[in-house]
Structures are given as C-alpha cells and as structure tokens.
C-alpha atoms as a PDB file:
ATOM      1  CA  UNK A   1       0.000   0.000   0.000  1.00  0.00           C
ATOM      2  CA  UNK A   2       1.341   3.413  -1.147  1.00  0.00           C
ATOM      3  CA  UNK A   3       1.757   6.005   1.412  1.00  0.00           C
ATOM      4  CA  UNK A   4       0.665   9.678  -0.148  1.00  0.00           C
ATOM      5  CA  UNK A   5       3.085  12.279  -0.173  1.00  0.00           C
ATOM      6  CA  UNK A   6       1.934  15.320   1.354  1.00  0.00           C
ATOM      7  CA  UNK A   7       3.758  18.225  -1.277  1.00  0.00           C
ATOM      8  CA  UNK A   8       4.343  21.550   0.223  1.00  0.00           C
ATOM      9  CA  UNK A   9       4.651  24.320  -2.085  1.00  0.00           C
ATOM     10  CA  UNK A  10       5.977  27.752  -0.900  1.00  0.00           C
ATOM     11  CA  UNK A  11       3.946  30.828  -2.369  1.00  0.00           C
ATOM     12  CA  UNK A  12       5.555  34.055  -2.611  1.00  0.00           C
ATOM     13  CA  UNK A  13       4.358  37.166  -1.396  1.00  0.00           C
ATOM     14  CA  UNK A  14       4.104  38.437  -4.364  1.00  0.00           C
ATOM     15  CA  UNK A  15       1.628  35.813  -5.050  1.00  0.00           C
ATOM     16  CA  UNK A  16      -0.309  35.817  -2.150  1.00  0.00           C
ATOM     17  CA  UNK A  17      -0.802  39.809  -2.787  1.00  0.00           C
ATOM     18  CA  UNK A  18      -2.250  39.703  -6.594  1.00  0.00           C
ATOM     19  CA  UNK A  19      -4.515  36.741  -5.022  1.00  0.00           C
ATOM     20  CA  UNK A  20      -5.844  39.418  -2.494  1.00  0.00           C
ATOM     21  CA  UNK A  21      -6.138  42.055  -4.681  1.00  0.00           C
ATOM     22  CA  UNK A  22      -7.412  39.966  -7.368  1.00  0.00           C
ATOM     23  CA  UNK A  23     -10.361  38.908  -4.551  1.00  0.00           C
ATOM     24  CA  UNK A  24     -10.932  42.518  -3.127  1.00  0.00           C
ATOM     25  CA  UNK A  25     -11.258  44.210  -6.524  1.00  0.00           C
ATOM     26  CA  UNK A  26     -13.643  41.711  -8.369  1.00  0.00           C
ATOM     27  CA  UNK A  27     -16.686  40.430  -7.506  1.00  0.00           C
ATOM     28  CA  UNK A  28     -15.258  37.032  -7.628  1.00  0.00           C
ATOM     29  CA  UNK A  29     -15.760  34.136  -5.374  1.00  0.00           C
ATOM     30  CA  UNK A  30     -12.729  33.387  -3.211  1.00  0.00           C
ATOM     31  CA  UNK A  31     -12.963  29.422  -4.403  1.00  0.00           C
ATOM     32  CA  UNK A  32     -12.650  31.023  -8.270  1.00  0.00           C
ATOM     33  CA  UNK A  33      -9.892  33.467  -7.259  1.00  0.00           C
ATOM     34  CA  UNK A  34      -7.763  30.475  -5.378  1.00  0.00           C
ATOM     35  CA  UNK A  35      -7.857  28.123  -8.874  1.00  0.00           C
ATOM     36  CA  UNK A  36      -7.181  31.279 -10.922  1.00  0.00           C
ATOM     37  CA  UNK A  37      -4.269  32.159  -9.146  1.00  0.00           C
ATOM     38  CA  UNK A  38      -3.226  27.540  -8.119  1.00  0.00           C
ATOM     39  CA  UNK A  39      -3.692  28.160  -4.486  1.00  0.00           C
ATOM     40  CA  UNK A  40      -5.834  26.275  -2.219  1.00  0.00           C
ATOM     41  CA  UNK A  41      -8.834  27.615  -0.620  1.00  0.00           C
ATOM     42  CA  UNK A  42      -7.868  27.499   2.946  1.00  0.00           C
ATOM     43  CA  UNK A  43      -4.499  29.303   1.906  1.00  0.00           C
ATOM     44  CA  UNK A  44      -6.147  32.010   0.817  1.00  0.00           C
ATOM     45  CA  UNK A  45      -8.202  32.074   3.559  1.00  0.00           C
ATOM     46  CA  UNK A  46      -5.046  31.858   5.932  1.00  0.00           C
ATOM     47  CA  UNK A  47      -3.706  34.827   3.875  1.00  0.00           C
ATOM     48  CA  UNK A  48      -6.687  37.556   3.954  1.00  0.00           C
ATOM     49  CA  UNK A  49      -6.240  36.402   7.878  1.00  0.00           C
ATOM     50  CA  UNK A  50      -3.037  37.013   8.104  1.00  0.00           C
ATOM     51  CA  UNK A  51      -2.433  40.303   5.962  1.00  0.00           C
ATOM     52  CA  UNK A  52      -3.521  43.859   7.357  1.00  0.00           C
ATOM     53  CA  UNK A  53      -5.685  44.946   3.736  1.00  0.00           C
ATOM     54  CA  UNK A  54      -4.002  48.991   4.028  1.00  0.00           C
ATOM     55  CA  UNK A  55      -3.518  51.184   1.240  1.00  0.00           C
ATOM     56  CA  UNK A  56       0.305  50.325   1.534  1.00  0.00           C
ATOM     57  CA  UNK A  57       0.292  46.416   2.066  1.00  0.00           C
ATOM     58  CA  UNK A  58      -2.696  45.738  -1.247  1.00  0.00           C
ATOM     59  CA  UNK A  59      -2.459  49.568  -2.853  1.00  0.00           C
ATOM     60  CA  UNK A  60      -6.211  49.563  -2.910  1.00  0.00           C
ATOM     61  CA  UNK A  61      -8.139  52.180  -4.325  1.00  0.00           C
ATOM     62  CA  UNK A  62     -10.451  54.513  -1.519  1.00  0.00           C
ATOM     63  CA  UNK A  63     -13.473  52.826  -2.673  1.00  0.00           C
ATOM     64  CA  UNK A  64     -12.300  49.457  -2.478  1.00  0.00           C
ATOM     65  CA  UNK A  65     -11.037  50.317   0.985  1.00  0.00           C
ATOM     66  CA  UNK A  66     -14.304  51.561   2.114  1.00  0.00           C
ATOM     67  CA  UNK A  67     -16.203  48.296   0.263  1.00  0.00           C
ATOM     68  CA  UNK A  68     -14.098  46.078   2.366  1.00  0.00           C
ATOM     69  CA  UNK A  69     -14.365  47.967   5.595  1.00  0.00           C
ATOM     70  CA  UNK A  70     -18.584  48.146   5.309  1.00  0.00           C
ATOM     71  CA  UNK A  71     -17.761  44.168   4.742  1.00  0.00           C
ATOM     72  CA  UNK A  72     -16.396  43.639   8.073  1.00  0.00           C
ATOM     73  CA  UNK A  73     -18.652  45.881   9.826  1.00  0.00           C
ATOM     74  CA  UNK A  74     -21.332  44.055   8.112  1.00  0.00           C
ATOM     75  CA  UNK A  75     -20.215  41.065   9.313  1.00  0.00           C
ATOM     76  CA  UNK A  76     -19.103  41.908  12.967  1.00  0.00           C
ATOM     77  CA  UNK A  77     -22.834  43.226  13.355  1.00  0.00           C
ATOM     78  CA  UNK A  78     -23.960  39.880  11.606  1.00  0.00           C
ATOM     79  CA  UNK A  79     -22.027  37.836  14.710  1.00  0.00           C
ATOM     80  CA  UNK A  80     -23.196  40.573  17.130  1.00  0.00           C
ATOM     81  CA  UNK A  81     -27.042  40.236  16.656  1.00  0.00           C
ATOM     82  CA  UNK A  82     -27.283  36.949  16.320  1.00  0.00           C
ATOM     83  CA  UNK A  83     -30.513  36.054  18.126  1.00  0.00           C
ATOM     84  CA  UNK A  84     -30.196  34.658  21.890  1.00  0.00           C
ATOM     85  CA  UNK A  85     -31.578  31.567  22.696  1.00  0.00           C
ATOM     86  CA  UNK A  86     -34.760  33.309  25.011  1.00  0.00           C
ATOM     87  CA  UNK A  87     -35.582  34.518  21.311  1.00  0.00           C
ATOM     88  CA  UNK A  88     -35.272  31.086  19.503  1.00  0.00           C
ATOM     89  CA  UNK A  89     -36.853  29.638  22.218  1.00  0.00           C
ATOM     90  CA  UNK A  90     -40.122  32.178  22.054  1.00  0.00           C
ATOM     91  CA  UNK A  91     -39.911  31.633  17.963  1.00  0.00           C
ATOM     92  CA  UNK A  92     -40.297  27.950  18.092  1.00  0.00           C
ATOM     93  CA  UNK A  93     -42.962  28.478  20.941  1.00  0.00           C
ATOM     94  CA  UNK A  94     -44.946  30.551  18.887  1.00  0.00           C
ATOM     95  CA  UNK A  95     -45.004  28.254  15.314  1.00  0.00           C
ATOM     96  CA  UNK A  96     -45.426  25.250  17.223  1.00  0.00           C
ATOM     97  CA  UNK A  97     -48.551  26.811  19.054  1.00  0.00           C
ATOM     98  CA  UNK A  98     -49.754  27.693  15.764  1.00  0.00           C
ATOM     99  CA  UNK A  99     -49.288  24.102  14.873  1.00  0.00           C
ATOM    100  CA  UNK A 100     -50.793  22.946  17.601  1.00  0.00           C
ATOM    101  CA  UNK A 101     -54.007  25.137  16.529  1.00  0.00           C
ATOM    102  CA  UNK A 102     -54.454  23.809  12.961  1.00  0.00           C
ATOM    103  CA  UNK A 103     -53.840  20.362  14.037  1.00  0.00           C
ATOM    104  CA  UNK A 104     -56.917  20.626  16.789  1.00  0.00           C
ATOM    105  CA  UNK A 105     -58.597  23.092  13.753  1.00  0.00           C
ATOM    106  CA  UNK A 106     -58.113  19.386  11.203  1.00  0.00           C
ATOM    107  CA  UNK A 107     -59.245  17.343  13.884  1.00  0.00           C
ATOM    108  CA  UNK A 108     -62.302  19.028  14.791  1.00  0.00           C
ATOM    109  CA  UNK A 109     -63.087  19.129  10.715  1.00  0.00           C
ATOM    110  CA  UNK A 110     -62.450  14.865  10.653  1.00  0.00           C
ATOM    111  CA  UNK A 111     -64.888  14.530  13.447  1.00  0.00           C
ATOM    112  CA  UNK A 112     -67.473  16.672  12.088  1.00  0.00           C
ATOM    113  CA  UNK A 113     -67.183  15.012   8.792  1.00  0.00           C
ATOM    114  CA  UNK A 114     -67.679  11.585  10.498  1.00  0.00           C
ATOM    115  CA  UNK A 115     -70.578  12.890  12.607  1.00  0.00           C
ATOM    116  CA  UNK A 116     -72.338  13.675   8.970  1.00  0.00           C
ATOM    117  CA  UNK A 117     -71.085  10.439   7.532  1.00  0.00           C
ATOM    118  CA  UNK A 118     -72.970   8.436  10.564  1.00  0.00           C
ATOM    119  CA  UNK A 119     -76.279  10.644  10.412  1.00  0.00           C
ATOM    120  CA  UNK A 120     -76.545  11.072   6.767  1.00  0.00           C
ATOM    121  CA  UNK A 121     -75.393   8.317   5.252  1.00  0.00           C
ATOM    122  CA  UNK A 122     -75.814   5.907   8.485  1.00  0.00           C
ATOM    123  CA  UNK A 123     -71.787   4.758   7.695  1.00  0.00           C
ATOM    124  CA  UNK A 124     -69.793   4.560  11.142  1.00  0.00           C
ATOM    125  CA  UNK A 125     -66.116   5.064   9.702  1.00  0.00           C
ATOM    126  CA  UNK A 126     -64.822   4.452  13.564  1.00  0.00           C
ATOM    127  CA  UNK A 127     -62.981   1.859  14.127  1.00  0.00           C
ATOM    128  CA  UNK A 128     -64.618  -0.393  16.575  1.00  0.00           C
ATOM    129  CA  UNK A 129     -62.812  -1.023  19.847  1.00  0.00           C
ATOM    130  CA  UNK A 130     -62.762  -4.773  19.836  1.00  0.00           C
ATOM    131  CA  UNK A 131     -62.512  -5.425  16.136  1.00  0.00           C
ATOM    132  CA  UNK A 132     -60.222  -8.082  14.772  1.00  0.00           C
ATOM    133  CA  UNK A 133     -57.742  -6.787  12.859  1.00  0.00           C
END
C-alpha cells in the first residue's frame, strides 16, 4: 500500500498579494480566485487572515477600501445580533402553538365530517374497539 506524499509548495508574497487584490477588486468568489491564481482555498483564507488589507500592504483604491471595511462591519454586526436563545426559544414556541391550533382546527373538521357520515349516510367510519384486525 502506497503512502501519499503530502507536497508543500511555498507561495511568494508576491503571489499571495495579486490573489488578495485579485479577490478585493472583483466580484469574484474566493474558491474562483484560489484556482485562478493555483492556491488552495484554505491558503487564501489563511492569507486575507493574516495580511492587514491597508492602502500600503494591497495599494487599494479609496473605494475598495471603504467596500471592504462596510464588509467587516457588516459582518461583525452579523455575529453581534445573532438572536439569543430566550428569542429562539419564544420563535419555536410561537409556530409550534400555531401548529398545535391547525392540528386541533383538522381534527375538529375529521370529526365533524364523520358525525355527517354516521347521520346522513348511516356509515360509522370508527374503528370499533374490539374489532379483529
């Protein structure tokens, strides 16, 4: 059995920066920008981690900068209100309440449509408690 040979492959910075750039100023995904450019995914991810995005380090243009910045902002606020779980809890309450009301709603509609069934037609649909089966 053949053992796999895990291949490193050292990226330059040079690399890593046109990757980031390339990313930042498209509207690309990050999966198509990491084959464009032969880098994995989670390098690419490790490198918009690692590297401040400044005018100096990326030479970004102001409206880039400010794209990028209402990004993370966008996101932080994202993780920020994320509901708590008093507020899950109350949603779920609430639909399965609702639930709970069209299910007795359907029932009360099956038993009035048997009730008819036995006085109309005389047919008792009920199953009968000591019936063979």
């Amino acid at each position: 059995m053949e053992t796999k040979k895990i291949v490193r492959v050292r990226i330059d910075l040079s690399t890593k920066l046109s990757a980031l750039i390339a990313y930042y100023s498209s509207d690309k995904s990050m999966y198509f920008i990491s084959n464009e450019f032969g880098i994995s995914l989670r390098s690419l991810l490790r490198f918009k981690d690692s590297f401040e995005t400044s005018p100096e380090s990326l030479s970004l243009s102001d409206e880039l900068l400010t794209k990028l910045s209402d990004m993370r902002k966008k996101r932080l606020e994202s993780k920020l209100s994320l509901p708590d779980s008093s507020t899950v809890l109350k949603e779920e309450n609430a639909r399965l309440r609702q639930a709970l009301e069209y299910s007795e709603l359907r029932n009360e509609a099956l038993q009035e449509l048997l009730k008819i069934g036995r006085e109309e037609y005389g047919i008792d649909l009920l199953k009968k408690a000591g019936a063979k089966q």
